[in-house]
Protein backbone atom coordinates (compact mmCIF):
# COMPACT_ATOMS: atom_id res chain seq x y z
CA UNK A 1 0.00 0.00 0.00
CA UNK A 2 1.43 3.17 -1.06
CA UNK A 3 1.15 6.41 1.49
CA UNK A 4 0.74 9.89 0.06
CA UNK A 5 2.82 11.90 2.62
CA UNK A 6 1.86 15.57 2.88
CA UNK A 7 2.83 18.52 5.04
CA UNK A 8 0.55 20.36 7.11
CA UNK A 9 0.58 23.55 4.68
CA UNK A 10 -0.33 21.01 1.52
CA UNK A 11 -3.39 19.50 3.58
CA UNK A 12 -4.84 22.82 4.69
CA UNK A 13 -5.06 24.06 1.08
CA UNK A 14 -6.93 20.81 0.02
CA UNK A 15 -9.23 20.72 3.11
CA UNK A 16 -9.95 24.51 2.09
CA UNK A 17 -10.59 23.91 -1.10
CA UNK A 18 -12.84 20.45 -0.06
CA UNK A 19 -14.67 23.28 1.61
CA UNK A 20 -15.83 25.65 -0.39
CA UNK A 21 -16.65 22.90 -3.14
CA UNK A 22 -18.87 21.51 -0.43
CA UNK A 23 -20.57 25.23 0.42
CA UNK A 24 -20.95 26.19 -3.56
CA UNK A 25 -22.97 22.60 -3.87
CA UNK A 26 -25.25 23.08 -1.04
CA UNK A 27 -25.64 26.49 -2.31
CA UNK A 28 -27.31 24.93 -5.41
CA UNK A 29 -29.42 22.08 -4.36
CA UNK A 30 -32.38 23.85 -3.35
CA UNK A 31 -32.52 25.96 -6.66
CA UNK A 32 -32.22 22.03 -8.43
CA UNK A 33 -34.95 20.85 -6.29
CA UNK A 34 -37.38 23.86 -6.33
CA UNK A 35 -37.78 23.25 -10.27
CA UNK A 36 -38.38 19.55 -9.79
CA UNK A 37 -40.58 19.94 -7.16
CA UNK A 38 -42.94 22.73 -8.65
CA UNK A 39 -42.93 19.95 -11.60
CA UNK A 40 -44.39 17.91 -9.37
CA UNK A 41 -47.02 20.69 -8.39
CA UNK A 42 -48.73 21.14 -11.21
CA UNK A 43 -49.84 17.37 -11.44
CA UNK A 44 -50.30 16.17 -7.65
CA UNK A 45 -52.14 19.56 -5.98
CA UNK A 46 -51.50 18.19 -2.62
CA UNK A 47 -47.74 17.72 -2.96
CA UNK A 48 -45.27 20.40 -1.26
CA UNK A 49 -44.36 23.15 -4.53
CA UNK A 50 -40.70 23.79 -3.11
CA UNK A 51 -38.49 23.81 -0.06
CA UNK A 52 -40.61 27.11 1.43
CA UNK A 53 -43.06 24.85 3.02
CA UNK A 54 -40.47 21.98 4.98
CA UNK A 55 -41.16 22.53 8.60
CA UNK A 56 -37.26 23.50 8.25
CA UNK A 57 -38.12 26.57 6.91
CA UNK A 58 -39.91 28.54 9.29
CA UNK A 59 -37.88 31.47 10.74
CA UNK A 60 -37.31 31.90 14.27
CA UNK A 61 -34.79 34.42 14.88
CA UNK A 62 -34.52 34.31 19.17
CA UNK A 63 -32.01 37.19 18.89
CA UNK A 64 -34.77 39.43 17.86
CA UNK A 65 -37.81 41.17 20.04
CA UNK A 66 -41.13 40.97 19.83
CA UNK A 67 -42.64 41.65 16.69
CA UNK A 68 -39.19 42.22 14.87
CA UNK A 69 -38.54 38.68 14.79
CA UNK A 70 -42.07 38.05 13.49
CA UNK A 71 -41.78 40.46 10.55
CA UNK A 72 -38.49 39.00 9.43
CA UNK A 73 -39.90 35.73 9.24
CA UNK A 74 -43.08 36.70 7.51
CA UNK A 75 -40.81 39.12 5.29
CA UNK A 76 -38.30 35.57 4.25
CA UNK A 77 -42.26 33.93 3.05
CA UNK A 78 -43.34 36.92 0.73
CA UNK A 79 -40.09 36.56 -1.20
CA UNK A 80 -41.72 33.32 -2.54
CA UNK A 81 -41.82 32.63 -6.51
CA UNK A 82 -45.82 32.13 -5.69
CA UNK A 83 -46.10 35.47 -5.37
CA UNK A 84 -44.99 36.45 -8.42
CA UNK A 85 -48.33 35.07 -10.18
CA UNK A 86 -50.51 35.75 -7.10
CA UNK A 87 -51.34 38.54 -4.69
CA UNK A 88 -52.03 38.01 -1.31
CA UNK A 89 -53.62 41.12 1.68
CA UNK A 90 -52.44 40.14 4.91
CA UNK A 91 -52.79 42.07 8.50
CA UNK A 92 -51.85 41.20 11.79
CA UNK A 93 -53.08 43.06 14.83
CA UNK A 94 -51.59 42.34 18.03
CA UNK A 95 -54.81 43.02 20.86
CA UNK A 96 -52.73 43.40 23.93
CA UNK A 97 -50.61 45.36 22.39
CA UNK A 98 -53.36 47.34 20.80
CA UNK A 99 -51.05 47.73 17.96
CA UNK A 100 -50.22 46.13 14.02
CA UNK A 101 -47.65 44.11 13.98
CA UNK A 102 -47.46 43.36 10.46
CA UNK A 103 -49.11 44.60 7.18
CA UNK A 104 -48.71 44.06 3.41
CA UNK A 105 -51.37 45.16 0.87
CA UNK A 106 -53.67 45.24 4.36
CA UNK A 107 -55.75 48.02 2.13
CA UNK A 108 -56.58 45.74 -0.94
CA UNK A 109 -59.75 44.91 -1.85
CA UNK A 110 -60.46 41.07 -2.48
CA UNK A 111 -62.64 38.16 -2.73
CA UNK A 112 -62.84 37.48 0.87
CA UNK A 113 -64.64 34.24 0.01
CA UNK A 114 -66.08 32.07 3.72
CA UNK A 115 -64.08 34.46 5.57
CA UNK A 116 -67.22 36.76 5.37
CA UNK A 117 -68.62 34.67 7.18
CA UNK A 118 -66.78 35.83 10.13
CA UNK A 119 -68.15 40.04 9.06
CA UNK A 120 -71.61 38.15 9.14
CA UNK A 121 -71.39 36.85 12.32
CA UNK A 122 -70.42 39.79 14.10
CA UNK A 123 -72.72 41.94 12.30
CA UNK A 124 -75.49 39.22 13.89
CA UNK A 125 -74.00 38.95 17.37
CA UNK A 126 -73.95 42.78 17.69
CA UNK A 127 -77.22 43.36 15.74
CA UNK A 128 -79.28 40.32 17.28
CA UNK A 129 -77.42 39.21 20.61
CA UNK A 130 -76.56 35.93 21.97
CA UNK A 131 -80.07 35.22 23.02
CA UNK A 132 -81.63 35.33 19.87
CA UNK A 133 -83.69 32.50 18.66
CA UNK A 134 -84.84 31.28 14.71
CA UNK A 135 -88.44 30.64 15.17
CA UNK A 136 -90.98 28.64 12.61
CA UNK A 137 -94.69 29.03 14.26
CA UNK A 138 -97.73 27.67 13.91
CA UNK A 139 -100.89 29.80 13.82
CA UNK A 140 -104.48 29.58 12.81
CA UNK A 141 -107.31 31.47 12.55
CA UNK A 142 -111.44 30.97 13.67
CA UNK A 143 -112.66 28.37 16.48
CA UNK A 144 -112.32 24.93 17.09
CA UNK A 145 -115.44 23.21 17.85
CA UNK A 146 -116.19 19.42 17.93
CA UNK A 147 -112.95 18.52 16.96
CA UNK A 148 -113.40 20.30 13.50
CA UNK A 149 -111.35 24.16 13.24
CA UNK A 150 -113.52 26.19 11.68
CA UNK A 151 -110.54 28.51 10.11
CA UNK A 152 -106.89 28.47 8.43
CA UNK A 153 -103.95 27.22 9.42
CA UNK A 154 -100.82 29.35 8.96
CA UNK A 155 -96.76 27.52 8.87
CA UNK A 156 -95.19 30.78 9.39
CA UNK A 157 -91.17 30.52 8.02
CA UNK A 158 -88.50 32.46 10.50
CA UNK A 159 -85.43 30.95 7.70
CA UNK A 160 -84.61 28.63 10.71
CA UNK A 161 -81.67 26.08 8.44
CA UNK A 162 -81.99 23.64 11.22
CA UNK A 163 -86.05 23.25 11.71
CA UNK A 164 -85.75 19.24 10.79
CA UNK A 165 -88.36 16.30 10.86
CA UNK A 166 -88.84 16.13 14.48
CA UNK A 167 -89.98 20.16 14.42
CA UNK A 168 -92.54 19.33 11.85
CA UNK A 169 -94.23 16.49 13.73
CA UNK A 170 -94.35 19.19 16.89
CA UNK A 171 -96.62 21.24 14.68
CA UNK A 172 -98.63 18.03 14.13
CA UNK A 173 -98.88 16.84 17.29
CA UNK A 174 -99.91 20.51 19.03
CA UNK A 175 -103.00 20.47 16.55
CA UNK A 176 -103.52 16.91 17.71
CA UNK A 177 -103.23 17.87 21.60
CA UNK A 178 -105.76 20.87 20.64
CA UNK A 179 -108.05 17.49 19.89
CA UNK A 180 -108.44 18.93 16.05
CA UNK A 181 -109.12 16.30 13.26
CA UNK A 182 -110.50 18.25 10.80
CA UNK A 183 -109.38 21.61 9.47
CA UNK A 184 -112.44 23.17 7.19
CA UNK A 185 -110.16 25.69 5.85
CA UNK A 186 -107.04 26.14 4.51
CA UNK A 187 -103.78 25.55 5.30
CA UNK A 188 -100.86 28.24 4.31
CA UNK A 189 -97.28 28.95 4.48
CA UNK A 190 -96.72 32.20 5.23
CA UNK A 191 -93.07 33.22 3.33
CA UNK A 192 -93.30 37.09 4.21
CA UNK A 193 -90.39 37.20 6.27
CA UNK A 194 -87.93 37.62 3.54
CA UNK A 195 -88.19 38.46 -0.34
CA UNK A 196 -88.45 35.71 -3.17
CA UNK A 197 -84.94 35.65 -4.13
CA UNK A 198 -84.18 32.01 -3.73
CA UNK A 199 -80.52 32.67 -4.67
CA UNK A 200 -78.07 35.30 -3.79
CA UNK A 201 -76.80 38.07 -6.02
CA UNK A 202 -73.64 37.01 -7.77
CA UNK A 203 -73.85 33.54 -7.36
CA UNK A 204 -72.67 30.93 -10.25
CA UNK A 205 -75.42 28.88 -11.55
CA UNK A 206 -73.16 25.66 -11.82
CA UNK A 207 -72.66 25.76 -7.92
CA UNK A 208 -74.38 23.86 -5.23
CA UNK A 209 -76.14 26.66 -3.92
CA UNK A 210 -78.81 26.46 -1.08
CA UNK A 211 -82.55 27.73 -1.35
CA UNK A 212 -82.80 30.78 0.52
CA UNK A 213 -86.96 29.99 1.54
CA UNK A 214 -88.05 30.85 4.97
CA UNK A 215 -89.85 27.40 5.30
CA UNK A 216 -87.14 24.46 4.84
CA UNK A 217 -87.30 21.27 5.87
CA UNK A 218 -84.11 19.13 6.38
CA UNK A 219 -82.23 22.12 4.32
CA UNK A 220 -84.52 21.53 1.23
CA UNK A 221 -87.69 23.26 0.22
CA UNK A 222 -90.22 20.76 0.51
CA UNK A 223 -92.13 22.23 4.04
CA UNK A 224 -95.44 22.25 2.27
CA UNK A 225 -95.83 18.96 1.46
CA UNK A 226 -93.83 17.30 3.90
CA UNK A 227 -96.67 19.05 6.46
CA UNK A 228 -99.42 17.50 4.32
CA UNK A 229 -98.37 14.21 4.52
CA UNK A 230 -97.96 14.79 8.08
CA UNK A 231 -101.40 15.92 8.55
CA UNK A 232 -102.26 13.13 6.82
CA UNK A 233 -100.30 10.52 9.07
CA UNK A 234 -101.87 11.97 11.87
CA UNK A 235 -105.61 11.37 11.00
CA UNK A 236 -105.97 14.97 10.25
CA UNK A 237 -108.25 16.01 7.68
CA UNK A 238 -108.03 18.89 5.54
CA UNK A 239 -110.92 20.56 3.66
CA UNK A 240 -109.26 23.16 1.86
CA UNK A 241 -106.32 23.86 -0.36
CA UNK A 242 -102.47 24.14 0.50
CA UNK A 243 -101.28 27.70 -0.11
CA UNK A 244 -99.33 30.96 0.62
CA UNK A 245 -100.56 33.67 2.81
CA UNK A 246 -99.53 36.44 5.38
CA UNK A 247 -100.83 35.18 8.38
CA UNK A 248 -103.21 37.73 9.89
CA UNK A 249 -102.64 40.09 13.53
CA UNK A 250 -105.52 38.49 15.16
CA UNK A 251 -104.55 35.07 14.09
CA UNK A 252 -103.96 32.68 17.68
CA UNK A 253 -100.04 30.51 17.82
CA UNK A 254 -100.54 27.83 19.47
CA UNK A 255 -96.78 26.43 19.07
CA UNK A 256 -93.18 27.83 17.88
CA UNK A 257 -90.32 25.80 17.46
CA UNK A 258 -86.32 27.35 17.81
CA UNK A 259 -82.94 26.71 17.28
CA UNK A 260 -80.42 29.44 19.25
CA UNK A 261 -78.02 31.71 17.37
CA UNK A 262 -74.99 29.43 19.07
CA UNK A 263 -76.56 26.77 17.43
CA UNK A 264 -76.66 27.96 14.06
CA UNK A 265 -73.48 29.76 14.15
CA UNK A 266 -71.57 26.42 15.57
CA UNK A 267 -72.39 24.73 12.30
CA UNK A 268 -72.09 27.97 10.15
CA UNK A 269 -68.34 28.28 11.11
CA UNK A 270 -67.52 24.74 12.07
CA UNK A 271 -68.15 23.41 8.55
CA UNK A 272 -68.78 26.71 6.46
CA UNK A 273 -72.34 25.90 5.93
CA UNK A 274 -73.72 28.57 3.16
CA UNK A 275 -77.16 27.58 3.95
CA UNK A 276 -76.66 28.71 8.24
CA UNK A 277 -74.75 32.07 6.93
CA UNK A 278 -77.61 33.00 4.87
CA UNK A 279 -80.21 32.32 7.00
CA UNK A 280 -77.93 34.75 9.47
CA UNK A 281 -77.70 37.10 6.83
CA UNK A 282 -81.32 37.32 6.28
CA UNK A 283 -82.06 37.21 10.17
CA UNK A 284 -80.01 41.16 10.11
CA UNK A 285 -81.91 41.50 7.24
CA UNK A 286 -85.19 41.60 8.91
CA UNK A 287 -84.30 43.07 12.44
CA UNK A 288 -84.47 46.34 10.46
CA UNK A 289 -88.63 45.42 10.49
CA UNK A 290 -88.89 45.67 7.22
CA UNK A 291 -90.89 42.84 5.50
CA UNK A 292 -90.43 41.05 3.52
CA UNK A 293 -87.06 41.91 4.16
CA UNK A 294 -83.99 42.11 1.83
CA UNK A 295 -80.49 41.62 0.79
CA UNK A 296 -79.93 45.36 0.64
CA UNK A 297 -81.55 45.31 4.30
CA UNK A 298 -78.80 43.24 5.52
CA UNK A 299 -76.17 45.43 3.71
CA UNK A 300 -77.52 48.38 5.43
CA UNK A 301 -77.23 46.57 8.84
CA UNK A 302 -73.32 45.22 7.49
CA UNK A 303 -72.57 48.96 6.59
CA UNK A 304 -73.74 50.61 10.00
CA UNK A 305 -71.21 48.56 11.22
CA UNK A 306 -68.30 49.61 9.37
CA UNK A 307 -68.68 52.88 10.60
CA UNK A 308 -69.02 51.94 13.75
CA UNK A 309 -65.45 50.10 13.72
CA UNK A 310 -63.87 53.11 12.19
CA UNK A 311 -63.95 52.57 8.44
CA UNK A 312 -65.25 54.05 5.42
CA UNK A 313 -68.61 51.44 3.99
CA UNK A 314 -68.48 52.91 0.55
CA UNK A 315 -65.47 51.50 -0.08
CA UNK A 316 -66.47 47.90 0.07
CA UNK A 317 -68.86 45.87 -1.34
CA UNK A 318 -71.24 43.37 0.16
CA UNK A 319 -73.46 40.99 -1.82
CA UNK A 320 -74.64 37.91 0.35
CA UNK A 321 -74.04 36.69 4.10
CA UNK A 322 -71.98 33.54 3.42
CA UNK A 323 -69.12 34.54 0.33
CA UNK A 324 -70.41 32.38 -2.37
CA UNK A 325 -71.09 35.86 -4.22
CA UNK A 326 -68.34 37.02 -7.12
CA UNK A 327 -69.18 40.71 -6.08
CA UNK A 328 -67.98 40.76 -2.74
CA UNK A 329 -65.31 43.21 -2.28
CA UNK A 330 -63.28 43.68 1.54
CA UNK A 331 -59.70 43.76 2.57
CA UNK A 332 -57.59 42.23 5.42
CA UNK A 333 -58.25 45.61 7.19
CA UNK A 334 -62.18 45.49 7.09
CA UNK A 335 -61.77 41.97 8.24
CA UNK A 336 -59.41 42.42 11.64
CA UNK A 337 -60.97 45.31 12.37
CA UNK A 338 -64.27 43.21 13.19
CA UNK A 339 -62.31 40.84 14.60
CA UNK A 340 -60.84 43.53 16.72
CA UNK A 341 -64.37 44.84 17.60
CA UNK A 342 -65.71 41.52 18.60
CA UNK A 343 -62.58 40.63 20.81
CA UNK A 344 -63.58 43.99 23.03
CA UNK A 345 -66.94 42.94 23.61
CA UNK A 346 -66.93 39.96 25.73
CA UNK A 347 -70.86 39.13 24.72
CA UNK A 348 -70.05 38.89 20.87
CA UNK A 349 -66.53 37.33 21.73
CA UNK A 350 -67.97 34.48 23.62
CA UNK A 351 -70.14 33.62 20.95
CA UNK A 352 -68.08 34.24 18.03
CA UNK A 353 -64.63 32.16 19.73
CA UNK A 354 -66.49 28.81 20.90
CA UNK A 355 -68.01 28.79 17.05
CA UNK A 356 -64.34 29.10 14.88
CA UNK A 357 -62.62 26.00 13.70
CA UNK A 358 -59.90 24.81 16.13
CA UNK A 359 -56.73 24.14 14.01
CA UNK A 360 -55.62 20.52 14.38
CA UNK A 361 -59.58 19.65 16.28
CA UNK A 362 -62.43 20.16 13.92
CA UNK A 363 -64.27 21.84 11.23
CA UNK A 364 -62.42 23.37 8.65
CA UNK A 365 -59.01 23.11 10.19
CA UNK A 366 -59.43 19.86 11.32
CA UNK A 367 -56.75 18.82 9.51
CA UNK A 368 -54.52 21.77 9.25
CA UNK A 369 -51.92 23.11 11.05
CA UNK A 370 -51.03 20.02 13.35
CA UNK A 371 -47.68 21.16 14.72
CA UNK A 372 -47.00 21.45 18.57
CA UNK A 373 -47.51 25.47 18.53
CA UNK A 374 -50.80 25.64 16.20
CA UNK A 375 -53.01 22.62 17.10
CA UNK A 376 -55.58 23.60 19.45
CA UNK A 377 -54.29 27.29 19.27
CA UNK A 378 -55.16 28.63 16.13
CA UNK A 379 -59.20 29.62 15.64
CA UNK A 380 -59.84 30.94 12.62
CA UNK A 381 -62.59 30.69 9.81
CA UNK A 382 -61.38 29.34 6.24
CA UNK A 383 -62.24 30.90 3.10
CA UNK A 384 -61.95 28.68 -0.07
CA UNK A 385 -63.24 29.58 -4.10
CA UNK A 386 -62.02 28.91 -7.13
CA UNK A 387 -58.32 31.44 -7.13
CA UNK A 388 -59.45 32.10 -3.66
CA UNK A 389 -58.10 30.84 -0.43
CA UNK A 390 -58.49 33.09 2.68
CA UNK A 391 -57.84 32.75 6.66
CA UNK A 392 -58.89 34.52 9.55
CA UNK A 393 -59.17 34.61 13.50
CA UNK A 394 -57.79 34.66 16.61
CA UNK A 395 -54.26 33.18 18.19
CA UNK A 396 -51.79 32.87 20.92
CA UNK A 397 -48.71 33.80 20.08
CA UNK A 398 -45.73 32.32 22.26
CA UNK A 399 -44.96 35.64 24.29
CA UNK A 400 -48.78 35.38 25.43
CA UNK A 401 -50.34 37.72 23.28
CA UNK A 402 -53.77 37.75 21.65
CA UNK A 403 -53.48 38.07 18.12
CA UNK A 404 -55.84 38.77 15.49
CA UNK A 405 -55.37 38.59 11.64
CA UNK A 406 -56.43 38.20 8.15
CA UNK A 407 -54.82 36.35 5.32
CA UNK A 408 -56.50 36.70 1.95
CA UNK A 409 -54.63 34.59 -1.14
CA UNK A 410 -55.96 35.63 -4.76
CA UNK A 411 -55.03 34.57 -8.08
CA UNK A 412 -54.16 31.11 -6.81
CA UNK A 413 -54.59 28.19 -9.66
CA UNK A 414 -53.67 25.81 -6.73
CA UNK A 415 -56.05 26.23 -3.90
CA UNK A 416 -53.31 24.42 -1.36
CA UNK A 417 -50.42 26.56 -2.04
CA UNK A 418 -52.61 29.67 -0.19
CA UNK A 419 -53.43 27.25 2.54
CA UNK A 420 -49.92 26.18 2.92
CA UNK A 421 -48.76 30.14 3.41
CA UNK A 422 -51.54 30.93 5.98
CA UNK A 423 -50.25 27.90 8.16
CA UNK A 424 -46.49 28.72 7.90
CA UNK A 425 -47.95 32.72 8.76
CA UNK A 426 -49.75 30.96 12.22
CA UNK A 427 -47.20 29.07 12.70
CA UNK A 428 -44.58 31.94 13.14
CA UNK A 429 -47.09 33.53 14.97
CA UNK A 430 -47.47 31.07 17.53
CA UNK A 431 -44.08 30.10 18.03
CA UNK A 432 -42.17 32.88 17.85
């Protein structure tokens, strides 16, 4: 075996140069695996674009205070490639501190998509209060006599999404109890609380959009008949015809059925249900007393609010109650600001906090943002549409602060690239 023999000056030039061969390779293997990756991407949606999102990535600079070390890592995220094909608003409002900590294109004004459901729910908790109940009632004119009612029936709708099979037989069963087998009259659903629009303004005719009728049954609109049949299973005779009417002042209710705002909202933000935010939407709608009331009712309602929280309504634009619409218009600003208001009113707060997705629990986040520091931490509400992907709520961060913020992606053909950003934002948040 033959031995090289070197002196110590010959093997510290070829360890240096060993070195820096080393540094310049590591130097390019991200570049080398961001293209391959982002390859990758554009078949398999679900598969990580480039090194940005490796839990290696987040920045967490210890050396810096509170928020410093927060902007620098949110600063390192914006320099993304993704951004130079999409915009994104984002705003971060530190409550304790009564102070933004961060801001970039806060001002913009974009699709908020679900997120508005979040400006809804505020607008109802402040308009309506925690108590406040969807009704459907039943109410009938005339006398009862020898088991017959000698008058009409009225189903009057209070756009309650949750009135279900078990309400309906209630109604039944309360005629029943009032010993009534015959009704010679009629028997009408009165749909006066709200206006005939079944669908909201701006929505796309290929979606899966909900009815918006006051009288639902199991989420579809099939009340009328369902009640019929009912009737019918009971014994109960009708003489008349099935109809629509405005039930009349003097007319006697002999039973109302409810579901509470918590319960509704719970299901609303939980699972983004379109159906619960537009019933919520129409529920400001009508606390204005008009009737039938109206989308532009609820706007009004929306808009008071706005002021209220410091900002200008005319220069945002409201359509419907849940975000399905293409013509809603607000920015990360509108949306902490709200978020703001409701964290400084312990009434709306309470409501509004319990109802949020739980990041690594349930609803929307269920399966997001997993990691020691978010799970359990983050509640926020997710916002998801075609180029759309938006995030916002309430966190801890690690120094003990309440945050609140808003994260609105746009221009996004990959839904999961936004919703990969909005978790790497939370998680600096929390942890650093």
């Amino acid at each position: 075996m033959r031995v090289l023999k070197t002196n110590s000056k010959t093997t510290t030039k070829y360890l240096g140069l060993l070195l820096a061969w080393l540094f310049t390779l590591t130097l390019t293997l991200p570049a080398k695996a961001q293209v391959a990756n982002s390859e990758i991407e554009k078949e398999n949606d679900s598969t990580a674009v480039d090194s940005l999102w490796s839990d290696s990535a987040v920045v967490k600079n210890d050396t810096l205070p509170w928020p410093r070390n927060v902007q620098t890592a949110i600063d390192a995220l914006l320099r993304d490639d993704m951004f130079q094909t999409s915009q994104v608003g984002l705003m971060v409002y530190d409550l304790d501190a009564d102070s933004a900590i961060y801001r970039h294109n806060e001002r913009q004004l974009l699709r908020p998509a679900s997120t508005l459901k979040v400006i809804t729910a505020i607008t109802a908790l402040d308009r309506l209060g925690g108590s406040y109940q969807f009704k459907t009632e039943l109410c009938y004119t005339g006398k009862v006599d020898s088991c017959v009612l000698h008058g009409n029936v009225y189903c009057v709708g209070g756009f309650d999404p949750r009135f279900n099979s078990d309400d309906l037989r209630a109604l039944v069963e309360a005629l029943r109890k009032m010993g009534v087998d015959t009704i010679r009259g009629n028997v009408y659903a009165d749909l006066t609380m709200k206006d005939r629009d079944t669908l909201g303004e701006g929505w796309c005719w290929d979606d899966d959009n909900p009815t918006l009728s006051p009288l639902l049954i199991g989420r579809k609109d099939l009340f009328m008949d369902r009640f019929s049949a009912e009737l019918r299973k009971a014994g109960i005779v009708v003489t008349g015809v099935f109809g629509e009417a405005c039930k009349p002042q003097d007319a006697y209710c002999i039973v109302s059925r409810f579901h509470t705002i918590d319960q509704v909202l719970m299901r609303m933000l939980k699972q983004s249900d379109n159906l619960y935010a537009e019933s919520m939407f129409y529920q400001i709608a009508a606390s204005t007393g008009n009737r039938p009331a109206t989308a532009r009712d609820a706007r009004s309602v929306i808009r008071q609010l706005v002021s209220k929280v410091g900002l200008n309504p005319a220069n945002y634009q409201f359509a419907d109650g849940s975000g399905l619409s293409l013509y809603n218009y607000v920015s990360p600003e509108l949306e902490v600001r709200f978020l703001r208001y409701a964290f400084s009113n312990a009434i709306i707060y309470n409501h509004l906090y319990q109802a949020l997705p739980i990041a690594g629990r349930d609803g929307t986040l269920r399966s997001r943002m997993q990691g020691s520091f978010t799970r359990g931490n983050v509640h926020a509400k997710t916002g998801t549409v075609t180029g759309i992907s938006s995030l916002c709520g309430y966190l801890t961060a690690a120094n003990g602060h309440h945050i609140c913020f808003s994260i609105i992606n746009q221009g996004l053909l990959h839904g999961i690239n936004g919703r990969r950003f909005q978790d790497k934002v939370c998680n600096i948040l929390c942890r650093n």
